[in-house]
C-alpha atoms as a PDB file:
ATOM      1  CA  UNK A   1      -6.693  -8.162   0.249  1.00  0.00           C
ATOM      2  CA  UNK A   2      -3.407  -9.441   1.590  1.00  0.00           C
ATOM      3  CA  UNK A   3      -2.484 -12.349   3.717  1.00  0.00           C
ATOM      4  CA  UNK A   4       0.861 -12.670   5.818  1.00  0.00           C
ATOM      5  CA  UNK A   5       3.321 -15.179   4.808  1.00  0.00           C
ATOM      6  CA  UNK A   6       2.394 -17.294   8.121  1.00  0.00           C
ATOM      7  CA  UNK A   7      -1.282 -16.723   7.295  1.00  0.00           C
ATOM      8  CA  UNK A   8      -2.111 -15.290  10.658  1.00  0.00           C
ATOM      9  CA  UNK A   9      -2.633 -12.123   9.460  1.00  0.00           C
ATOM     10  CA  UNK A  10      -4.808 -10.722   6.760  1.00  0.00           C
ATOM     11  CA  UNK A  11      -4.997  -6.894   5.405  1.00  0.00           C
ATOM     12  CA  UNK A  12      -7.421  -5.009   3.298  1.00  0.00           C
ATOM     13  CA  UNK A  13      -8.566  -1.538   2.037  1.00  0.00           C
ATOM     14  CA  UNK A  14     -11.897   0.017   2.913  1.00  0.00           C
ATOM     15  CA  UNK A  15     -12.988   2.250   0.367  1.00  0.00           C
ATOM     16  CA  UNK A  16     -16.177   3.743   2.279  1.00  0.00           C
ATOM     17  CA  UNK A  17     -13.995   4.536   5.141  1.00  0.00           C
ATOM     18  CA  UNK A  18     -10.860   5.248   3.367  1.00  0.00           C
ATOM     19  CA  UNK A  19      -8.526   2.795   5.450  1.00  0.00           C
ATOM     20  CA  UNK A  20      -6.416  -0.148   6.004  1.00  0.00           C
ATOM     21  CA  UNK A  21      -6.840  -2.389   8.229  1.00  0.00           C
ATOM     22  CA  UNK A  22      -4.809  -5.542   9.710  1.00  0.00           C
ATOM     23  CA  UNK A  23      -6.774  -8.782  11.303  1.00  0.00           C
ATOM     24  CA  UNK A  24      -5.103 -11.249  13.150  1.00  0.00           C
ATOM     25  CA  UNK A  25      -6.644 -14.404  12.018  1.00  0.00           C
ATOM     26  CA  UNK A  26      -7.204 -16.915  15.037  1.00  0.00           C
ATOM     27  CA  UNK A  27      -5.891 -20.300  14.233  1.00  0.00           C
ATOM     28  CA  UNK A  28      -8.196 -22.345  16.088  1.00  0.00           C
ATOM     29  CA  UNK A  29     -11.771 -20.767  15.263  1.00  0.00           C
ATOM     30  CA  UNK A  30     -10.163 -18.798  11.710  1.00  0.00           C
ATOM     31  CA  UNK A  31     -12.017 -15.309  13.188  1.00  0.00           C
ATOM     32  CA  UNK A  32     -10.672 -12.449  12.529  1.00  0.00           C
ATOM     33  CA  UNK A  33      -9.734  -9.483  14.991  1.00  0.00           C
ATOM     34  CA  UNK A  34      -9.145  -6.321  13.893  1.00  0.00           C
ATOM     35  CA  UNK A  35      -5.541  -5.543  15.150  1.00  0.00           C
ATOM     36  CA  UNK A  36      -4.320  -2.208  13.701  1.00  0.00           C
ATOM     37  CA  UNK A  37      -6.744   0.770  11.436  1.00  0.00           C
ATOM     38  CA  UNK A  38      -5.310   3.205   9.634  1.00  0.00           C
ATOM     39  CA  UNK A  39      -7.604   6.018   8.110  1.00  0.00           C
ATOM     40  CA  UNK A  40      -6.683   8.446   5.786  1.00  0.00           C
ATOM     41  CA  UNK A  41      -5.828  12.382   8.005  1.00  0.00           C
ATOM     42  CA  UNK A  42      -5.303  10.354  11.082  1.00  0.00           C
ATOM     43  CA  UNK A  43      -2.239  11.135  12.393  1.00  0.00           C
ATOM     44  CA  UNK A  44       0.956   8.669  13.575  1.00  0.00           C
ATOM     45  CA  UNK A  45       3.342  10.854  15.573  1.00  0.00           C
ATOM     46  CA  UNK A  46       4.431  14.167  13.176  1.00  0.00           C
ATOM     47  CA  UNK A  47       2.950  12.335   9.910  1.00  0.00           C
ATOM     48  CA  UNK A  48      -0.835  12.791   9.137  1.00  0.00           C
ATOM     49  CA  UNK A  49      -1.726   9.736   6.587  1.00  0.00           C
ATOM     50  CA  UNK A  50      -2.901  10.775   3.036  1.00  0.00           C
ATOM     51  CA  UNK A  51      -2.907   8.959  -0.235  1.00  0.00           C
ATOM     52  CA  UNK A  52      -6.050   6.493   0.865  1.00  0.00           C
ATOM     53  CA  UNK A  53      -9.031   8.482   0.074  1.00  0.00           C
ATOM     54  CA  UNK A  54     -11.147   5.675  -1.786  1.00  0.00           C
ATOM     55  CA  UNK A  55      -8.694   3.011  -0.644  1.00  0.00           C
ATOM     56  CA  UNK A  56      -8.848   0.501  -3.157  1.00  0.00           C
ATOM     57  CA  UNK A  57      -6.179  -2.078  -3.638  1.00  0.00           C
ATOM     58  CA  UNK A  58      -3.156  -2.966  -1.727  1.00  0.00           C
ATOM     59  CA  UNK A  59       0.133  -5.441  -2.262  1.00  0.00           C
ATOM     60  CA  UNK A  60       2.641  -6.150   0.205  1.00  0.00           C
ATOM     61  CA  UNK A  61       6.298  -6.464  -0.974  1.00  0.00           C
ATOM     62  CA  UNK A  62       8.234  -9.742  -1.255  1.00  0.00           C
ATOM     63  CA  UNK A  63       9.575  -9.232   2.236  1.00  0.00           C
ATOM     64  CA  UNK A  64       6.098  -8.527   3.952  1.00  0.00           C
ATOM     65  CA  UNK A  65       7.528  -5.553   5.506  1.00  0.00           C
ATOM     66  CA  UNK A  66       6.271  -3.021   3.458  1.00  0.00           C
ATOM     67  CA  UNK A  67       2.525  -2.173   2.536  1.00  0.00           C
ATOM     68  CA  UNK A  68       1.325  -0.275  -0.982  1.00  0.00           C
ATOM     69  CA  UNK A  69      -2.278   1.169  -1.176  1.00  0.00           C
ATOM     70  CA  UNK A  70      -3.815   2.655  -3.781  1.00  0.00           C
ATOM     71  CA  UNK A  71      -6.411   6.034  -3.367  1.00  0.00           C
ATOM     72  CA  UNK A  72      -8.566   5.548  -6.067  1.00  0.00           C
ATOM     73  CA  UNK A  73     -10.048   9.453  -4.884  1.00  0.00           C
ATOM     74  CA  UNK A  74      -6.791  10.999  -3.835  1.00  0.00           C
ATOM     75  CA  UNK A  75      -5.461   9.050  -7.469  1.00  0.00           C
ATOM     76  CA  UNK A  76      -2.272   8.429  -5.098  1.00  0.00           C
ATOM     77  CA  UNK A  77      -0.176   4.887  -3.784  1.00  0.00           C
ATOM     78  CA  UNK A  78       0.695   5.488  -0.525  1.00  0.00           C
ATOM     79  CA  UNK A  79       3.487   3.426   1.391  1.00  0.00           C
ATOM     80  CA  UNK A  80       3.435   2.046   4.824  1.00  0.00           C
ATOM     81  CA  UNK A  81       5.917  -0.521   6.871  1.00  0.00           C
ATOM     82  CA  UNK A  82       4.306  -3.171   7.980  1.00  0.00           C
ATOM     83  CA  UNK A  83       5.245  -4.603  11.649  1.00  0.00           C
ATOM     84  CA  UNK A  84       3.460  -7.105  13.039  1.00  0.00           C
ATOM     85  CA  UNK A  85       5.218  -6.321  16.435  1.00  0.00           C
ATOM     86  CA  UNK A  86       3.768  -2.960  16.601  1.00  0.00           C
ATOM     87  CA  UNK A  87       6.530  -0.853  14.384  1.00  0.00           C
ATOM     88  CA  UNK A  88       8.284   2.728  15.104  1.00  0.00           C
ATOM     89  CA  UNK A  89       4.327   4.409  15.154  1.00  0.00           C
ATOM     90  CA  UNK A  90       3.089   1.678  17.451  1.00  0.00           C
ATOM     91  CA  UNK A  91       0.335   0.588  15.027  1.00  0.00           C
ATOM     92  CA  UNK A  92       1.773  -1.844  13.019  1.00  0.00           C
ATOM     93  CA  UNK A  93       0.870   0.077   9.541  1.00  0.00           C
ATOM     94  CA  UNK A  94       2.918   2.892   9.948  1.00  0.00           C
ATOM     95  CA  UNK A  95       2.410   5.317   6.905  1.00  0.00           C
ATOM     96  CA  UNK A  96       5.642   6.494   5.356  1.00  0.00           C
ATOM     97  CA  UNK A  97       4.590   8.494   2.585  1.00  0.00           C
ATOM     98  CA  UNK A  98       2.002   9.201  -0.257  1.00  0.00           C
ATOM     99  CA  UNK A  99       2.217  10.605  -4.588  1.00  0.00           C
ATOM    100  CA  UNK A 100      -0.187  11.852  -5.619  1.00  0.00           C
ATOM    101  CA  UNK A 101      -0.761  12.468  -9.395  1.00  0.00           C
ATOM    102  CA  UNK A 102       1.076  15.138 -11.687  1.00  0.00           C
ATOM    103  CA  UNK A 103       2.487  15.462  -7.812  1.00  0.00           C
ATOM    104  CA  UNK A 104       6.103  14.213  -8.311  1.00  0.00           C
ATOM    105  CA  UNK A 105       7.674  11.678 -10.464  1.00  0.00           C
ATOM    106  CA  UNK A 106       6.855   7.618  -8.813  1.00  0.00           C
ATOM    107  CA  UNK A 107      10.933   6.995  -8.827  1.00  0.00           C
ATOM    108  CA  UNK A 108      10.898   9.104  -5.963  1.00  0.00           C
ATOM    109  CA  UNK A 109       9.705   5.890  -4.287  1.00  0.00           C
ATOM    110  CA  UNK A 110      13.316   4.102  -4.965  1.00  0.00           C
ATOM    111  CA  UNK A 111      14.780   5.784  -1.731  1.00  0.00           C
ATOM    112  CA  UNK A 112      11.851   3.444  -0.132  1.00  0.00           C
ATOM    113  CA  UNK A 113      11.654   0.191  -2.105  1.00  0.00           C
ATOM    114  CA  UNK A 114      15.027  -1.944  -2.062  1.00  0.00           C
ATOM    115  CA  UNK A 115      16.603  -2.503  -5.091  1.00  0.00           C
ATOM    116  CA  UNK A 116      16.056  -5.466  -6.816  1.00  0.00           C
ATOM    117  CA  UNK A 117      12.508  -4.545  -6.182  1.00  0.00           C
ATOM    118  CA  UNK A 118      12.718  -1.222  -7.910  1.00  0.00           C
ATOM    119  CA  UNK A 119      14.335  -2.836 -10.818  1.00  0.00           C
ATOM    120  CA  UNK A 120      11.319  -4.889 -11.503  1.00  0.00           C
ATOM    121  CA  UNK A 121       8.707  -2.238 -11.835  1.00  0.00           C
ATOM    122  CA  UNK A 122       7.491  -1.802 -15.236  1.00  0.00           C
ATOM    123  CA  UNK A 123       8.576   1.682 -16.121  1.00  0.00           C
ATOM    124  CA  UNK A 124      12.183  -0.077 -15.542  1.00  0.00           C
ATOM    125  CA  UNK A 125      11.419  -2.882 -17.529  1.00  0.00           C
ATOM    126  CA  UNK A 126      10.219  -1.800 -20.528  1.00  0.00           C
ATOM    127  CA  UNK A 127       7.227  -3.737 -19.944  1.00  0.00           C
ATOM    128  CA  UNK A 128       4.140  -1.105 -19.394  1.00  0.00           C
ATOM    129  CA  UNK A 129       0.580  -1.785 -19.379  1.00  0.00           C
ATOM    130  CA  UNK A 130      -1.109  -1.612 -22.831  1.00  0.00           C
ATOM    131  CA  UNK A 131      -4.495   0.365 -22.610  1.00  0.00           C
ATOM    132  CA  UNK A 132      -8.195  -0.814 -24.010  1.00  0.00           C
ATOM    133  CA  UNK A 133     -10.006   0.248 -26.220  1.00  0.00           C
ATOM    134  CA  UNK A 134      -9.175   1.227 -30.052  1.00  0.00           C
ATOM    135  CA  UNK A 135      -5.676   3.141 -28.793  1.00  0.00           C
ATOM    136  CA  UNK A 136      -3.414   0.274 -28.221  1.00  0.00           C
ATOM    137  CA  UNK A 137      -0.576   2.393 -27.219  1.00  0.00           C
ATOM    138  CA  UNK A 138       1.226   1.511 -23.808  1.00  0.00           C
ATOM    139  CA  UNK A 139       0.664   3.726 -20.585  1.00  0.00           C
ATOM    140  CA  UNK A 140       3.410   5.971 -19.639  1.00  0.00           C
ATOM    141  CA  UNK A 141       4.305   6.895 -16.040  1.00  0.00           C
ATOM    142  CA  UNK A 142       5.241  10.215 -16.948  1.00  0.00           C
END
């Protein structure tokens, strides 16, 4: 769940129906409208959306202009621009591309996220997840 810097606008993931979806949140009565939904093999112009089977968890960058969900059944992230005005596919979430695992390597996804961004994510860092249990070693993203 994600809310807009303005707080008119909220987005989430819907597992069961493997979407995203983006409410406009009414100021006076706080309901919610559903604005723009985004399911996973619709298509938006010559792209067909992938990456959201078992949507699951989604973060919107620093900007608000770019959306990140994660398919826990397609094990993917999948990237979408976020206009509130309606965007380049008319739908506001406009799906710009998908990995999938053992699919390509995730710095593939620099040509997308701006710099300063990409220089924060942990396999730049240094500073990688450590896993549970009795192996303590930290996660690769190899």
């Amino acid at each position: 769940l994600a809310v807009s810097a303005d707080g008119g606008y909220v987005l989430a993931v819907s597992h069961n129906s493997n979407a995203v979806a983006s409410f406009v949140v009414r100021a006076n009565t706080a309901q919610l409208e559903c604005r723009y939904f985004v399911q996973d093999g619709s298509s938006q112009g010559s792209l067909t959306v992938d990456g959201i089977q078992g949507a699951q968890a989604l973060t919107v960058s620093e900007d608000g202009q770019r959306v990140y969900v994660a398919g826990w059944r397609d094990a993917a992230v999948a990237a979408f621009t976020w206009d509130l005005g309606g965007g380049p596919c008319g739908q506001g979430l406009c799906y710009v591309d998908r990995i999938k695992s053992g699919e390509r390597v995730i710095s593939s996804l620099k040509t997308f996220v701006n710099e300063s961004e990409f220089d924060q994510l942990p396999y730049n860092t240094g500073d990688f997840p450590t896993r549970f249990g009795g192996n303590q070693q930290p996660w690769s993203f190899s």
